[in-house]
PDB file of N, CA and C in Angstrom:
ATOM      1  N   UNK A   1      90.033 -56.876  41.058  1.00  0.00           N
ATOM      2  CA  UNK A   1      91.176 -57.668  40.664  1.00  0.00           C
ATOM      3  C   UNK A   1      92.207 -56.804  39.952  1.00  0.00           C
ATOM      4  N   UNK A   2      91.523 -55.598  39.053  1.00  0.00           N
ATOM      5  CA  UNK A   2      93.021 -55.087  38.393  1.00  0.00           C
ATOM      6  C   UNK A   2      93.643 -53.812  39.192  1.00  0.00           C
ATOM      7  N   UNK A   3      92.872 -53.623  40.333  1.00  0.00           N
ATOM      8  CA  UNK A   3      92.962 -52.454  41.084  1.00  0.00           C
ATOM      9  C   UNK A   3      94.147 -52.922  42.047  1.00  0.00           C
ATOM     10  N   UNK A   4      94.117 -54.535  42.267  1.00  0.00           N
ATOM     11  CA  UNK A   4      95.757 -55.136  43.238  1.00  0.00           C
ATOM     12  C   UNK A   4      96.492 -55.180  42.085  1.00  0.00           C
ATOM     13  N   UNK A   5      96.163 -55.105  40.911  1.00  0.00           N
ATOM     14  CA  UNK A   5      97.382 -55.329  39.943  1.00  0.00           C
ATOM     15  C   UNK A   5      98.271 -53.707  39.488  1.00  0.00           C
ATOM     16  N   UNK A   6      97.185 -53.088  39.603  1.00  0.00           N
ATOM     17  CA  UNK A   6      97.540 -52.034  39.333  1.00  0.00           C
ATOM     18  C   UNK A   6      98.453 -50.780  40.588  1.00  0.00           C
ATOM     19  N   UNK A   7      97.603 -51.257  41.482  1.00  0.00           N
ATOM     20  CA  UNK A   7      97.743 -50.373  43.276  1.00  0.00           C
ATOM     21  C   UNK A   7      99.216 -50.454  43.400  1.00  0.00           C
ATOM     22  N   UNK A   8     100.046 -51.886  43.106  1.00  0.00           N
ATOM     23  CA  UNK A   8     101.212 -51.697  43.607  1.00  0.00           C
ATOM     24  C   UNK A   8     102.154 -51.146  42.047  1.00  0.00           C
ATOM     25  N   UNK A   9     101.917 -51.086  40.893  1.00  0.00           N
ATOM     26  CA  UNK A   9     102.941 -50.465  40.417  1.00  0.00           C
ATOM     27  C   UNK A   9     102.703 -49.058  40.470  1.00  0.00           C
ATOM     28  N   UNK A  10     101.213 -48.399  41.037  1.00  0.00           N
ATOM     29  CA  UNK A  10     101.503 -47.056  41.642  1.00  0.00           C
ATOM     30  C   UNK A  10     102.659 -46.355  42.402  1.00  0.00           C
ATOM     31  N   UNK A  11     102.019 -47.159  43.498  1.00  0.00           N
ATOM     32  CA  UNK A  11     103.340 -47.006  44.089  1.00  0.00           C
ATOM     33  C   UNK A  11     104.611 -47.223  43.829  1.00  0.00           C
ATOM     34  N   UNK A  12     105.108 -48.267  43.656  1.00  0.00           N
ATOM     35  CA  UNK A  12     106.326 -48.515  43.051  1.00  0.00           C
ATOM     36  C   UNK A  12     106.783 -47.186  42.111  1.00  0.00           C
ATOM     37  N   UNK A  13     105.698 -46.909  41.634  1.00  0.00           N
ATOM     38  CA  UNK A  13     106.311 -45.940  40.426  1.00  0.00           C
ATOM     39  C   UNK A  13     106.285 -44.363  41.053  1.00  0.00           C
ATOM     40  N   UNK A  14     106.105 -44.416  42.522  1.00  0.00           N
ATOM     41  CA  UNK A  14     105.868 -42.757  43.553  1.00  0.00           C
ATOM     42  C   UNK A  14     106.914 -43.189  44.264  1.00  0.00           C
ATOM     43  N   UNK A  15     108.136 -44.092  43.898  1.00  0.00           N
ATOM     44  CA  UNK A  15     108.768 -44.215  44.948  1.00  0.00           C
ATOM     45  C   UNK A  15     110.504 -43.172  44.204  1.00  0.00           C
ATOM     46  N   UNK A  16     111.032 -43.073  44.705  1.00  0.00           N
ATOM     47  CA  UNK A  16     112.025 -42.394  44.395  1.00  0.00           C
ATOM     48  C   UNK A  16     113.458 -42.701  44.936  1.00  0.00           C
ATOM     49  N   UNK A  17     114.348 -43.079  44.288  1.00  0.00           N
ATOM     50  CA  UNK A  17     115.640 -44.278  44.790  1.00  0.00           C
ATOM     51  C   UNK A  17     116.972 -43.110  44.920  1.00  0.00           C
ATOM     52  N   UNK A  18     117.581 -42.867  45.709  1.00  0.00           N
ATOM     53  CA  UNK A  18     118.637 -41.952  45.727  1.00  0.00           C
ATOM     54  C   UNK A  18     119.878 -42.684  46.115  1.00  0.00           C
ATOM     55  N   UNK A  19     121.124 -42.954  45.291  1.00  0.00           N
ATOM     56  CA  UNK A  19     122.024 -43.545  46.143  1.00  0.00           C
ATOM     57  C   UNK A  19     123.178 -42.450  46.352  1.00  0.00           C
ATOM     58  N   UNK A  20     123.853 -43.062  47.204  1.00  0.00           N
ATOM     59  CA  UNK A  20     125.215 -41.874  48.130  1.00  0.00           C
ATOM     60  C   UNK A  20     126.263 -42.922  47.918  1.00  0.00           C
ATOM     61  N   UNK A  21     126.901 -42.927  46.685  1.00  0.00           N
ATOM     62  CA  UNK A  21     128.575 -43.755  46.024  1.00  0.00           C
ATOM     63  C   UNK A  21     129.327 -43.531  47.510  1.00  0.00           C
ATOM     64  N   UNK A  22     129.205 -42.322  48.127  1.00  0.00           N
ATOM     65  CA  UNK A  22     130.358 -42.099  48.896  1.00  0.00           C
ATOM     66  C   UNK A  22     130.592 -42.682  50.538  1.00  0.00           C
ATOM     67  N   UNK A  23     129.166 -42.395  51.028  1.00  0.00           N
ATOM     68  CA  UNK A  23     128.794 -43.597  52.024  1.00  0.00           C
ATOM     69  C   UNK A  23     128.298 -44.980  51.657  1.00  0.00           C
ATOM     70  N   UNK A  24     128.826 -45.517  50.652  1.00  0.00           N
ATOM     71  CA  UNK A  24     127.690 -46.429  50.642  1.00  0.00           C
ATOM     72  C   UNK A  24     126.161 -47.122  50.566  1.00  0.00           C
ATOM     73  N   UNK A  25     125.462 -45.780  50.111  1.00  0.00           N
ATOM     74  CA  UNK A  25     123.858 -46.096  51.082  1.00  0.00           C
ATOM     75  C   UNK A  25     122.895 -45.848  50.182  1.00  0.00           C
ATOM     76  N   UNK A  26     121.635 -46.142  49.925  1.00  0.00           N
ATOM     77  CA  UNK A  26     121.289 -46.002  49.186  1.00  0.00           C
ATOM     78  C   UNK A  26     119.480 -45.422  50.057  1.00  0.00           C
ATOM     79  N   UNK A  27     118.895 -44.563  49.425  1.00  0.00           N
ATOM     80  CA  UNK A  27     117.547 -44.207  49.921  1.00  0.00           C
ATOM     81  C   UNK A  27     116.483 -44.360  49.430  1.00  0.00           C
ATOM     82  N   UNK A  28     115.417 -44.873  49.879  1.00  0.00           N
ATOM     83  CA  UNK A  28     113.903 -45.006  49.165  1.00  0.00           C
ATOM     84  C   UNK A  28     113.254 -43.964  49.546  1.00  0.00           C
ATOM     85  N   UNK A  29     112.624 -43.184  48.634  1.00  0.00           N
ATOM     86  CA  UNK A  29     111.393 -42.342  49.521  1.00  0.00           C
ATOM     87  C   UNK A  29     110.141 -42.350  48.860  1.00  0.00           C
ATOM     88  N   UNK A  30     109.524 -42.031  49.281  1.00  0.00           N
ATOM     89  CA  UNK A  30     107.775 -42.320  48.942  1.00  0.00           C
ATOM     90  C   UNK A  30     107.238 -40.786  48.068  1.00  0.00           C
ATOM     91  N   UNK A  31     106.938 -40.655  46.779  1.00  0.00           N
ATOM     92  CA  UNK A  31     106.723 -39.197  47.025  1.00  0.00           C
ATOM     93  C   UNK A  31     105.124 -39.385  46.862  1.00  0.00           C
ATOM     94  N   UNK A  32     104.375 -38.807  48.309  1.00  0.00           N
ATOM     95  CA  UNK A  32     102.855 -38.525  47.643  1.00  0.00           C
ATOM     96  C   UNK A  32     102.446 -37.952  46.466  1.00  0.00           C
ATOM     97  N   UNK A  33     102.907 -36.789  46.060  1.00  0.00           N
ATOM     98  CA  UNK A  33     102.192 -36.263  45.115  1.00  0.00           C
ATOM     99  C   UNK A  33     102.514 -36.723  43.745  1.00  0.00           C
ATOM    100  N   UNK A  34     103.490 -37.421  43.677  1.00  0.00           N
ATOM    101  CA  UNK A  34     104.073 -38.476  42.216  1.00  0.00           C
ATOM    102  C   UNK A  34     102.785 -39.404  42.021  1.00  0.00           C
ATOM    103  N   UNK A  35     102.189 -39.743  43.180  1.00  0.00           N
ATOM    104  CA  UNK A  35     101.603 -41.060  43.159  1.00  0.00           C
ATOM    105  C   UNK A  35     100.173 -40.766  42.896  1.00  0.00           C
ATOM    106  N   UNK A  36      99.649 -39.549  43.405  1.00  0.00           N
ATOM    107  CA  UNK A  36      98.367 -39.020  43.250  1.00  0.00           C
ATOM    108  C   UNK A  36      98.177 -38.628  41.798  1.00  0.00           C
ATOM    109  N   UNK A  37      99.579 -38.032  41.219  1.00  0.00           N
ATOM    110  CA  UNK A  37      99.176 -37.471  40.054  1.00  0.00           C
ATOM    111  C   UNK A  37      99.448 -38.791  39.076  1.00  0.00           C
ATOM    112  N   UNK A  38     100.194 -40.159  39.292  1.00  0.00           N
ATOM    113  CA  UNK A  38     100.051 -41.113  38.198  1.00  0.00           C
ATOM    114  C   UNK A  38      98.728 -41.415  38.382  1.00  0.00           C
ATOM    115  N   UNK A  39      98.255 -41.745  39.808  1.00  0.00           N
ATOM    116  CA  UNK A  39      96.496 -42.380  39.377  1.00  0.00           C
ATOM    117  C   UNK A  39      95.596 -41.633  38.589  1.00  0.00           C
ATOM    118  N   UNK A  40      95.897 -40.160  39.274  1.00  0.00           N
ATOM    119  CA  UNK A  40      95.045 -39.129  38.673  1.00  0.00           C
ATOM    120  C   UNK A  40      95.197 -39.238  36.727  1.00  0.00           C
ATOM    121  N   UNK A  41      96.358 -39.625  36.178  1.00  0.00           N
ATOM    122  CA  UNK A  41      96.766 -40.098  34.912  1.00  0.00           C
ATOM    123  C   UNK A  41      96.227 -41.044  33.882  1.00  0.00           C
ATOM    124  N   UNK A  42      96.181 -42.151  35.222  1.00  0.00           N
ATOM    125  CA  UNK A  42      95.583 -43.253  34.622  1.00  0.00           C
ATOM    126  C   UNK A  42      94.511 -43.568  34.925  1.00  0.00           C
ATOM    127  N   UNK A  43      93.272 -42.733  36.032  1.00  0.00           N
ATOM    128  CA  UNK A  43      92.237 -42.203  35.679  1.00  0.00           C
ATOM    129  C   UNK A  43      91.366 -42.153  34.750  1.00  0.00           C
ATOM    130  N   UNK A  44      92.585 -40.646  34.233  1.00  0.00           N
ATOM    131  CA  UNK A  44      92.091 -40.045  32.621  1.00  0.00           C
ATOM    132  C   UNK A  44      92.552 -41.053  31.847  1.00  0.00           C
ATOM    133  N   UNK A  45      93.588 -41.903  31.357  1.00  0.00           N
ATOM    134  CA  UNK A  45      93.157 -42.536  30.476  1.00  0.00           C
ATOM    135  C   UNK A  45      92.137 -43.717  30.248  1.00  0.00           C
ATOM    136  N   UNK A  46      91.759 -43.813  31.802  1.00  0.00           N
ATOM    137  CA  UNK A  46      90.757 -45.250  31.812  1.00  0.00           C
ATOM    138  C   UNK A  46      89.377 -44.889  31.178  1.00  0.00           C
ATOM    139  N   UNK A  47      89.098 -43.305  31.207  1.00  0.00           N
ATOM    140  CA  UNK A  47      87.989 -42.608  31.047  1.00  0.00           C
ATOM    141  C   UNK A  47      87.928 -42.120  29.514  1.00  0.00           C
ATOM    142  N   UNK A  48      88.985 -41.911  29.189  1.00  0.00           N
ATOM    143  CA  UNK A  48      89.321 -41.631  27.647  1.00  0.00           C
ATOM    144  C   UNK A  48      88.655 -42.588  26.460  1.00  0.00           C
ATOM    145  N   UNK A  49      89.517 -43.899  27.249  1.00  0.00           N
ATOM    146  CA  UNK A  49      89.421 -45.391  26.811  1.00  0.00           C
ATOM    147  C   UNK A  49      87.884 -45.472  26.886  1.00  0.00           C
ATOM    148  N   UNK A  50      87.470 -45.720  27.965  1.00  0.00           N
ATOM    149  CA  UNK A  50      85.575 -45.939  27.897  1.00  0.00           C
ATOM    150  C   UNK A  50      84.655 -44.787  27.232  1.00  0.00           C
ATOM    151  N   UNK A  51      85.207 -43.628  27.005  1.00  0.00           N
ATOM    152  CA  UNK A  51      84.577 -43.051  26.287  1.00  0.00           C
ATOM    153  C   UNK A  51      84.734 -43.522  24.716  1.00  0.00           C
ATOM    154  N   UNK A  52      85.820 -43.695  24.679  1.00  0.00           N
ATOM    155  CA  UNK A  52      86.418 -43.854  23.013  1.00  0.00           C
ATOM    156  C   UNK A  52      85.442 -45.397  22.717  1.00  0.00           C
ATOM    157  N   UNK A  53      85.656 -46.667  23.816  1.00  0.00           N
ATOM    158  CA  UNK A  53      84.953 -47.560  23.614  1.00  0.00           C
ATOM    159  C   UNK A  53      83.255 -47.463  23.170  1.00  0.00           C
ATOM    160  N   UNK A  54      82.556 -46.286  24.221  1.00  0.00           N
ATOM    161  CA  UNK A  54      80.732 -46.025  24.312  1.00  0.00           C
ATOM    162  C   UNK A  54      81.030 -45.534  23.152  1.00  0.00           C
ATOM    163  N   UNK A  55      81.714 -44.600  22.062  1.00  0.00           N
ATOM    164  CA  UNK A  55      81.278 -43.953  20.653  1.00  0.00           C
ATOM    165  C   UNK A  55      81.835 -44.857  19.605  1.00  0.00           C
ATOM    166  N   UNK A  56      82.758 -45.849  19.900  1.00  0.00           N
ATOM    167  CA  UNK A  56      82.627 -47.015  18.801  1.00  0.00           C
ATOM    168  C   UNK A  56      81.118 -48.294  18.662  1.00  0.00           C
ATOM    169  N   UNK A  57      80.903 -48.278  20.139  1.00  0.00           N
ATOM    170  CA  UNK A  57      79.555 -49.478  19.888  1.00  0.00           C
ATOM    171  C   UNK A  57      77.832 -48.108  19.766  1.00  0.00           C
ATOM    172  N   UNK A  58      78.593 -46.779  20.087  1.00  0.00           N
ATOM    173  CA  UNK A  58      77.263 -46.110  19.142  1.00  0.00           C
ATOM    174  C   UNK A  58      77.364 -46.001  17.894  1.00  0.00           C
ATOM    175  N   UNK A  59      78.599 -46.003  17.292  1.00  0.00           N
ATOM    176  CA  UNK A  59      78.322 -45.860  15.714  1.00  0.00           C
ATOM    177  C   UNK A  59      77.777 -47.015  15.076  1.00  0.00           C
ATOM    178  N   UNK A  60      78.440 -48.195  15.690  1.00  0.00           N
ATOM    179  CA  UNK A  60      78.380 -49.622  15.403  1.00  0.00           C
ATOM    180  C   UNK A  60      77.131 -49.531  14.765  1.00  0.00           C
ATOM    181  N   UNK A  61      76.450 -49.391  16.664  1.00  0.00           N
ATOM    182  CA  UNK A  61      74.634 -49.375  16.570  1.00  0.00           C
ATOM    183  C   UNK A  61      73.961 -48.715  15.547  1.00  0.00           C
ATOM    184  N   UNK A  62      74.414 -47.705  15.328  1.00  0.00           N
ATOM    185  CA  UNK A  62      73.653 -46.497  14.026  1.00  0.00           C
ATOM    186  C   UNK A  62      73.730 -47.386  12.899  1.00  0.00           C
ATOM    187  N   UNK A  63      74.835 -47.918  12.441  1.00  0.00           N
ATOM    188  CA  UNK A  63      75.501 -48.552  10.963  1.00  0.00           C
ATOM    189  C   UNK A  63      74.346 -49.678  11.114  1.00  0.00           C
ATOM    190  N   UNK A  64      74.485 -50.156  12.240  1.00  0.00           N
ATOM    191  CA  UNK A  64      73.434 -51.416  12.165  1.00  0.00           C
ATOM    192  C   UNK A  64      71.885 -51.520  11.919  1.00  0.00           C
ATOM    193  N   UNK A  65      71.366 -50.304  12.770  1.00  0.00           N
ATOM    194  CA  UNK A  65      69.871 -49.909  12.404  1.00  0.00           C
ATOM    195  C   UNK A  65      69.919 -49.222  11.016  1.00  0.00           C
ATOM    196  N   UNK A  66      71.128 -48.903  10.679  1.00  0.00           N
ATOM    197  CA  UNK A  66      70.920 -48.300   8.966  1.00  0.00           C
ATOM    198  C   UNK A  66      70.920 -49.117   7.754  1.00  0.00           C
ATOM    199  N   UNK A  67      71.806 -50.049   8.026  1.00  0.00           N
ATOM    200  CA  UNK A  67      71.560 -51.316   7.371  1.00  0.00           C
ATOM    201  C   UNK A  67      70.524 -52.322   7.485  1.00  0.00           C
ATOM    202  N   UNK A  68      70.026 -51.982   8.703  1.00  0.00           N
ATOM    203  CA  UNK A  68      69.026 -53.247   8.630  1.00  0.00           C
ATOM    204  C   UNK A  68      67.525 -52.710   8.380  1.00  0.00           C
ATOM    205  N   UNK A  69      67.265 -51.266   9.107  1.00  0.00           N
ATOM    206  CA  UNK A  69      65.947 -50.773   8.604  1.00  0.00           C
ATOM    207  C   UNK A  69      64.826 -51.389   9.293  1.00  0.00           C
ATOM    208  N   UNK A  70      63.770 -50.768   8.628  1.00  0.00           N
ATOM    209  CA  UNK A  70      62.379 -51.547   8.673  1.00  0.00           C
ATOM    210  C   UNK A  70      61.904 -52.206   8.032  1.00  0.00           C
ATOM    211  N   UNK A  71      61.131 -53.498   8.600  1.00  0.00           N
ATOM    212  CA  UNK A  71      60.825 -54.379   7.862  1.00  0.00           C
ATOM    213  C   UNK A  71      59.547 -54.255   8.148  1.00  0.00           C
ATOM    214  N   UNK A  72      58.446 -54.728   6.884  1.00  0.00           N
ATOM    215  CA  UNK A  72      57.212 -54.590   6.987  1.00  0.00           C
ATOM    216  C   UNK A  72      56.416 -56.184   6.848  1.00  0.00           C
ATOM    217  N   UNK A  73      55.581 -56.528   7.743  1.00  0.00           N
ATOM    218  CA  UNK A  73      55.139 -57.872   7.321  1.00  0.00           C
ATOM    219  C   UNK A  73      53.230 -57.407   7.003  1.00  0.00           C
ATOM    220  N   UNK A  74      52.951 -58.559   6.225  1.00  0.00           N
ATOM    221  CA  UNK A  74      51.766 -58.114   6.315  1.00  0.00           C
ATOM    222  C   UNK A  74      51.296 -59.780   6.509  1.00  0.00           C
ATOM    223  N   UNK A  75      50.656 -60.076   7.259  1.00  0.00           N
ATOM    224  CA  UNK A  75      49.757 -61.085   7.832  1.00  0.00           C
ATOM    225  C   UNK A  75      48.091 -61.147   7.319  1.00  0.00           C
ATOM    226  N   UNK A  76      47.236 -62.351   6.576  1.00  0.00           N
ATOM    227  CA  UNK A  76      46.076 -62.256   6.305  1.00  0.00           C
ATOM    228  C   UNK A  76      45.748 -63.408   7.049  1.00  0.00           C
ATOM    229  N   UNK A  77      44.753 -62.962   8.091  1.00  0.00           N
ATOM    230  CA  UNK A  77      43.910 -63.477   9.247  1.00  0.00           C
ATOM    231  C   UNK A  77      42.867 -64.228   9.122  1.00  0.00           C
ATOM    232  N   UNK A  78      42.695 -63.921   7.850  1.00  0.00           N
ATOM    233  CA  UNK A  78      40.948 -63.875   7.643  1.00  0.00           C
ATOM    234  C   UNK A  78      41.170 -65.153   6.591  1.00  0.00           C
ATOM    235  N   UNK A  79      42.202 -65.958   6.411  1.00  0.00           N
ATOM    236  CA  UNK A  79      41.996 -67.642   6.183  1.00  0.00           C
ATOM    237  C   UNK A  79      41.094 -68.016   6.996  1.00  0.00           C
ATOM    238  N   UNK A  80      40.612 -69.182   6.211  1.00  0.00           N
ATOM    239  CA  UNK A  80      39.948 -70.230   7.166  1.00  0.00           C
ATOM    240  C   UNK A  80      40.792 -71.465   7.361  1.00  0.00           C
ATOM    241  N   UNK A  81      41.088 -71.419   8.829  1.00  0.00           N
ATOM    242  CA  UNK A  81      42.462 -72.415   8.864  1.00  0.00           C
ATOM    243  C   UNK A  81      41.651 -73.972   8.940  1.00  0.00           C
ATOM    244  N   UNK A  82      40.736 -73.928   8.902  1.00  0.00           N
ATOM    245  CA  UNK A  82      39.700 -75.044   9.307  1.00  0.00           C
ATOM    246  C   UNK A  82      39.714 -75.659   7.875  1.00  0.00           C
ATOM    247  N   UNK A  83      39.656 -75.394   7.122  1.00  0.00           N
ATOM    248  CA  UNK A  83      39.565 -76.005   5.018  1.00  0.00           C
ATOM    249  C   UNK A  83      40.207 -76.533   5.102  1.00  0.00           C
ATOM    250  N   UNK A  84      39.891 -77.842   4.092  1.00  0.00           N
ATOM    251  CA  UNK A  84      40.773 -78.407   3.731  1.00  0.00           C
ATOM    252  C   UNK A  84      41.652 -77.727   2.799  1.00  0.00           C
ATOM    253  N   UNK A  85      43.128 -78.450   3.055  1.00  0.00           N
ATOM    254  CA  UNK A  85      44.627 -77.929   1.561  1.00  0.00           C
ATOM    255  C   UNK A  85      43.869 -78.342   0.738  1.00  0.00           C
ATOM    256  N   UNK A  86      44.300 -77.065  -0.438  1.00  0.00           N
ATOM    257  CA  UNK A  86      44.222 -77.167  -1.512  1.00  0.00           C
ATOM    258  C   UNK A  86      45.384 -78.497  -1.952  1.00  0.00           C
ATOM    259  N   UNK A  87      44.828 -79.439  -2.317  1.00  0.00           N
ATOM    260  CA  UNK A  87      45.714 -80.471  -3.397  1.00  0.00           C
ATOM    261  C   UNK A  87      45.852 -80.255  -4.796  1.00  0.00           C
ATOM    262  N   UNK A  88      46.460 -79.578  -5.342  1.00  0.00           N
ATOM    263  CA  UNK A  88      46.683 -79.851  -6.874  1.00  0.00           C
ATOM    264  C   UNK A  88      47.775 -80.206  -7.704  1.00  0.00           C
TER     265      UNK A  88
END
């Protein structure tokens, strides 16, 4: 979905507009290598971005296991769940 959103202002933005005041006329041209090197651009910043994103939710993670730690339980088994409660 963001690859049709994105695909055409590539292009659009490899296109190159020349006008001629003197005839009248105006020219579109396509330049390949404008267009290779914006994707190639925004590429790198898509990759920048997801990197920058993976080392914010690793620190996150660190801060979080540092704050939260280990917890120790200790469980005694050896009740007799069968007795009656103590009432007092």
């Amino acid at each position: 979905m963001r690859a049709a959103i994105i695909l055409p202002a590539l292009l659009l933005g490899a296109c190159q507009v020349s006008t001629d005041d003197a005839n009248d006329s105006m020219t579109v041209a396509y330049n390949q290598d404008l267009a290779e090197n914006a994707a190639a651009d925004a590429a790198n910043t898509a990759q920048d971005i997801g990197g920058d994103i993976a080392n914010d939710v690793e620190r996150t993670g660190d801060k979080v296991q540092n704050e939260v730690g280990d917890v120790d339980v200790d469980v005694d088994v050896d009740v007799d769940r069968n007795a009656p409660a103590n009432s007092n």
